[in-house]
N, C-alpha and C. Protein backbone atom coordinates (compact mmCIF):
# COMPACT_ATOMS: atom_id res chain seq x y z
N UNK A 1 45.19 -48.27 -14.33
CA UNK A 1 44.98 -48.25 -15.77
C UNK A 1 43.77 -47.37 -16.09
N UNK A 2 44.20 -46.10 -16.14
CA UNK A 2 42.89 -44.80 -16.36
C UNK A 2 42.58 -45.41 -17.89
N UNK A 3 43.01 -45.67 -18.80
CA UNK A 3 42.47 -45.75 -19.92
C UNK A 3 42.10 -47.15 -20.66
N UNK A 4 41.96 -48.04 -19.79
CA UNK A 4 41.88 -49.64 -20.35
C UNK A 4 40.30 -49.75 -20.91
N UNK A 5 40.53 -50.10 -22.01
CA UNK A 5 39.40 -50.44 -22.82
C UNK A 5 39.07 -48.84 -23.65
N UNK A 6 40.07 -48.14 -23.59
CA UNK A 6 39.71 -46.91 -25.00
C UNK A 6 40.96 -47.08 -25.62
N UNK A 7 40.25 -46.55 -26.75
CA UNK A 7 41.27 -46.03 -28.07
C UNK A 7 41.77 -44.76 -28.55
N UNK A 8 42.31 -44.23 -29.03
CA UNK A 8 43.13 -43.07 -29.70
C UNK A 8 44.10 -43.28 -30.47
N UNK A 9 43.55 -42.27 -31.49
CA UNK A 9 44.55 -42.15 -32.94
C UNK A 9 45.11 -40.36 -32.36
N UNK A 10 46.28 -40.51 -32.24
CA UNK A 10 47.20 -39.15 -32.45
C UNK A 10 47.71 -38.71 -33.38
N UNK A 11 48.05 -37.64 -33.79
CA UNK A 11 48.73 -37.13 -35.07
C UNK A 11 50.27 -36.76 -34.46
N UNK A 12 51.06 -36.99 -35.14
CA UNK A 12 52.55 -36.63 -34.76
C UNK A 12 52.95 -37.37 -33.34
N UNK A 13 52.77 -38.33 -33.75
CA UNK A 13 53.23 -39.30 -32.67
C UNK A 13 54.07 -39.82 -32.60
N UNK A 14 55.67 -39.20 -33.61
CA UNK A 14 56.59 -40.18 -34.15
C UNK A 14 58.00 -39.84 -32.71
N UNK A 15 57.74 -37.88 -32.16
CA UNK A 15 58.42 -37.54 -31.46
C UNK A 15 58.44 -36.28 -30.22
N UNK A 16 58.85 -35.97 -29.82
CA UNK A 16 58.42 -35.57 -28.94
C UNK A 16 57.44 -35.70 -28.10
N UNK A 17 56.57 -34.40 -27.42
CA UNK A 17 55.51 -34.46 -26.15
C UNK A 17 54.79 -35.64 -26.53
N UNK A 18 54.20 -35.56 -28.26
CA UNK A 18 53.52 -36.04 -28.61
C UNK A 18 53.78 -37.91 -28.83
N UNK A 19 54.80 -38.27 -28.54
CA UNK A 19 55.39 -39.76 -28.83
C UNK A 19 55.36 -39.46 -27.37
N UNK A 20 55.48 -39.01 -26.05
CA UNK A 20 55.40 -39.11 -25.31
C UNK A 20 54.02 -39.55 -24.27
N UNK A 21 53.12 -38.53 -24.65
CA UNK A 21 51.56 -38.99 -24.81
C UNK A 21 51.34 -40.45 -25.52
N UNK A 22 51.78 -40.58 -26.69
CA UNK A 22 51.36 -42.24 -27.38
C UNK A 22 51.82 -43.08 -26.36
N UNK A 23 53.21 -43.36 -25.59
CA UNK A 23 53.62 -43.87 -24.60
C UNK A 23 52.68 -43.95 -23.44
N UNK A 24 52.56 -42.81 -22.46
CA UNK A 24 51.75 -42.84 -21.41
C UNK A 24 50.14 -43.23 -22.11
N UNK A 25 49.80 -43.15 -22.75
CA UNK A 25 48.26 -43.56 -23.14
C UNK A 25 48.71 -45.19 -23.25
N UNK A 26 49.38 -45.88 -23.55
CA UNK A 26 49.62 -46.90 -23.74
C UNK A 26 49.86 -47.68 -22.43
N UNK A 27 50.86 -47.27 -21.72
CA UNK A 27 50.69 -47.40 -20.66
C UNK A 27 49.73 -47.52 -19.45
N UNK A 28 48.71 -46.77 -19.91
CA UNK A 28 47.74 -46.44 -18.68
C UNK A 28 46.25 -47.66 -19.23
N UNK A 29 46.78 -48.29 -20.78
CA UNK A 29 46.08 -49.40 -20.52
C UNK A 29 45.45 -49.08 -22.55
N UNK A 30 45.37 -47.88 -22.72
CA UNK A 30 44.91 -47.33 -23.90
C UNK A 30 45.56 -48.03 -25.92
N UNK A 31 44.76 -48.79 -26.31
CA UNK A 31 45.09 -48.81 -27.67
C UNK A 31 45.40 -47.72 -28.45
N UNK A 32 46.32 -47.13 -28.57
CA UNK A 32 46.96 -46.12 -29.28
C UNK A 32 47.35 -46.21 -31.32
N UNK A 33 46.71 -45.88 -31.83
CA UNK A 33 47.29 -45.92 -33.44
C UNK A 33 47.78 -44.47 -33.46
N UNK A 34 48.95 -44.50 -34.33
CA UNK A 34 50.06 -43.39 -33.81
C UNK A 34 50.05 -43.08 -35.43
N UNK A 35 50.31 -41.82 -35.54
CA UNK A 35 49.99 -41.52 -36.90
C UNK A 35 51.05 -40.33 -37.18
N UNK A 36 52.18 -40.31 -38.11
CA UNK A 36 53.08 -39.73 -38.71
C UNK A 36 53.69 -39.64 -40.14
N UNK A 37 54.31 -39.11 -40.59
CA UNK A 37 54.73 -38.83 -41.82
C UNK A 37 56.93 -39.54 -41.12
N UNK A 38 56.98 -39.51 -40.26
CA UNK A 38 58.35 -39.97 -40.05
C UNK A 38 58.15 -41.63 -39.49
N UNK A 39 58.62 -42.61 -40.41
CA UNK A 39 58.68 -43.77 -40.66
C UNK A 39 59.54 -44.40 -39.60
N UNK A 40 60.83 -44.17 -39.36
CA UNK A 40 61.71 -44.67 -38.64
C UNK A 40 61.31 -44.38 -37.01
N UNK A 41 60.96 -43.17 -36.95
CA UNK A 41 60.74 -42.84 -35.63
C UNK A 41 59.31 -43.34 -34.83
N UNK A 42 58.18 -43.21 -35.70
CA UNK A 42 56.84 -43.55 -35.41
C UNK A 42 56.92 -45.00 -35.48
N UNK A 43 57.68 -45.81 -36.15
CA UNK A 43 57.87 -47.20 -35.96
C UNK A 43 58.22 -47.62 -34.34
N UNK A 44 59.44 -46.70 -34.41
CA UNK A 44 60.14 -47.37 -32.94
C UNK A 44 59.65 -47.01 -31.64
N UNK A 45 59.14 -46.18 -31.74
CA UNK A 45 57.60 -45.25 -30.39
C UNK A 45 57.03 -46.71 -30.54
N UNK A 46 55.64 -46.90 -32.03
CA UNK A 46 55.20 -48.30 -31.86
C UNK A 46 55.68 -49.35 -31.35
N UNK A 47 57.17 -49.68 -31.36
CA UNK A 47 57.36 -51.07 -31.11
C UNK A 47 57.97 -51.03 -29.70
N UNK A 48 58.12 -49.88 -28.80
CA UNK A 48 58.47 -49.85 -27.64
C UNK A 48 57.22 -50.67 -26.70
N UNK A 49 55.61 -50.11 -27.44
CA UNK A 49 54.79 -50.13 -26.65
C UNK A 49 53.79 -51.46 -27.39
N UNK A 50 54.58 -52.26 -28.14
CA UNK A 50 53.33 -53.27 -28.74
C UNK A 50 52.96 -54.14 -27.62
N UNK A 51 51.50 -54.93 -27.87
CA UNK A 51 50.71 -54.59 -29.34
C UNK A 51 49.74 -53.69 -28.68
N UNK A 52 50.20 -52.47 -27.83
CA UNK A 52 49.19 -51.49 -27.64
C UNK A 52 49.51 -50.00 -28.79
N UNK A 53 49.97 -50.13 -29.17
CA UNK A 53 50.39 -49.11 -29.98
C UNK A 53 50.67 -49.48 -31.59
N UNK A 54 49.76 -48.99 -32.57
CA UNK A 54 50.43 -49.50 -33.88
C UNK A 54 50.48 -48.11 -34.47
N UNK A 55 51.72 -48.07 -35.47
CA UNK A 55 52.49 -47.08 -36.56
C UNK A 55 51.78 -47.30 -37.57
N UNK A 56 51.04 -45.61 -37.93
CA UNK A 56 50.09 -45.87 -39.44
C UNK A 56 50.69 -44.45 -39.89
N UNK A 57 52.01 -44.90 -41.50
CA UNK A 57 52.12 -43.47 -42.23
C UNK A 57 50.98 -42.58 -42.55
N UNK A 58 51.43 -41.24 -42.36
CA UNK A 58 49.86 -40.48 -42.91
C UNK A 58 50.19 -38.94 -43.27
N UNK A 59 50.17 -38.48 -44.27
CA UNK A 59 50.43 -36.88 -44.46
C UNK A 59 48.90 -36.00 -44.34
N UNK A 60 48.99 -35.91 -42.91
CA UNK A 60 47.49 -35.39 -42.86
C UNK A 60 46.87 -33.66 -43.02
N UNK A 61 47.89 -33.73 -44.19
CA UNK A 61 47.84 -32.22 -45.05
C UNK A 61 47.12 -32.87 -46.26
N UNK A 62 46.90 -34.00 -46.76
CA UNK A 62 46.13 -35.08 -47.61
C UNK A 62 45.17 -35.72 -47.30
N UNK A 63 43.69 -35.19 -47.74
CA UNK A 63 42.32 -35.38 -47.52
C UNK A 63 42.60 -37.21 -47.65
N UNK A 64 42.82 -37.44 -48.52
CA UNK A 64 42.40 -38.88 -49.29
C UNK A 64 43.67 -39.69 -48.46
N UNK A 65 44.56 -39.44 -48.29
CA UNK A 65 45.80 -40.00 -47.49
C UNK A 65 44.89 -40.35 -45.78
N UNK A 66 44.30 -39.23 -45.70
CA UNK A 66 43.96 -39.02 -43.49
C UNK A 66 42.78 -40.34 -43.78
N UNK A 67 41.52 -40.13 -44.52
CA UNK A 67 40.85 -41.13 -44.69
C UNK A 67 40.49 -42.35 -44.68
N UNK A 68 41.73 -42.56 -45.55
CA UNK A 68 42.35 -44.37 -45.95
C UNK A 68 43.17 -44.76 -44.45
N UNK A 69 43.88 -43.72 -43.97
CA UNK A 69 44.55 -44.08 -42.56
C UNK A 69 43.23 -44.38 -41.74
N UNK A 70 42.64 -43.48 -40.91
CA UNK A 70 41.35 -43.76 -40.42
C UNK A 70 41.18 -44.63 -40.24
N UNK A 71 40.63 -45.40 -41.41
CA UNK A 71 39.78 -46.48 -42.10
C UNK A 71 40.52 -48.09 -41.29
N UNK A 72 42.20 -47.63 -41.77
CA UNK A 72 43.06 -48.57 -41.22
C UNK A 72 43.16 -49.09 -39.91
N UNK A 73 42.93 -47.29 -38.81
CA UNK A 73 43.52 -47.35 -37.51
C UNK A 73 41.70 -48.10 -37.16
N UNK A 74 40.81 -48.06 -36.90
CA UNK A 74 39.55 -48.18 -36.86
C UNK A 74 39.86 -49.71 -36.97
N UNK A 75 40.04 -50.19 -38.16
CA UNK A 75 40.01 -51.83 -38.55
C UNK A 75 41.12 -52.38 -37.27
N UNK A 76 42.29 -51.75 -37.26
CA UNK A 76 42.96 -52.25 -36.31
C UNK A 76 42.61 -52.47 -34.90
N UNK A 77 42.23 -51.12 -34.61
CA UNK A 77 41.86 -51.14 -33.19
C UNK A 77 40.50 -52.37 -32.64
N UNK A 78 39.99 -52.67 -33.93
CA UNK A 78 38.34 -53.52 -33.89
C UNK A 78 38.90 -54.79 -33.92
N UNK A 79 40.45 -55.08 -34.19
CA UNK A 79 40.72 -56.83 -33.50
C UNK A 79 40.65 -56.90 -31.90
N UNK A 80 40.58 -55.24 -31.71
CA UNK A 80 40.55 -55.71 -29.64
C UNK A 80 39.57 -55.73 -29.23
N UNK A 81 38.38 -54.92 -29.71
CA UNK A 81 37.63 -54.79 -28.91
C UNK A 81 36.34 -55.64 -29.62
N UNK A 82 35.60 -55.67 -29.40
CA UNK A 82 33.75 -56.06 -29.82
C UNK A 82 33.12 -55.12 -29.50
N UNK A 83 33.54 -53.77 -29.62
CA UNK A 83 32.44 -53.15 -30.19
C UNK A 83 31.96 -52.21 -28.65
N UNK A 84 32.35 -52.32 -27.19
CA UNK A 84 31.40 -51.90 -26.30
C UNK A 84 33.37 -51.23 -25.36
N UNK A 85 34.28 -51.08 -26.08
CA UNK A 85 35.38 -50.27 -25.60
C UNK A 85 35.76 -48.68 -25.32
């Protein structure tokens, strides 16, 4: 488990290399928040790999949209850890 006890937020994590990476980071032990504009697909990446992986919509061509996500993936990821992950 190379990555147990870190986090990462990806962008386009709903398919391809990149849903592929959200997978193996998950795998290797890593809290992953997966971040896409495709709903159906970035869902089902997430729910292959819960609860290491959570699906946060995000059009991150939208200042105020990437932000509020952030804000989300951050709060989420802080039910695992205390702070020293």
């Amino acid at each position: 488990m190379l990555l147990k006890g870190r986090r990462a937020i990806v962008t386009g994590g709903a398919s391809g290399i990149v849903a592929a990476t959200v997978r193996a980071y998950a795998r290797e032990g890593a809290r992953v928040a997966s971040i896409d504009i495709d709903d159906a697909s970035g869902q089902a990446v997430a729910e292959e790999a819960e609860p290491e992986v959570a699906y946060f919509h995000c059009d991150v061509s939208k200042r105020a949209e990437v932000l509020e996500t952030f804000a989300h993936c951050v709060e989420w990821s802080s039910q695992f850890y205390s702070g020293d992950g």
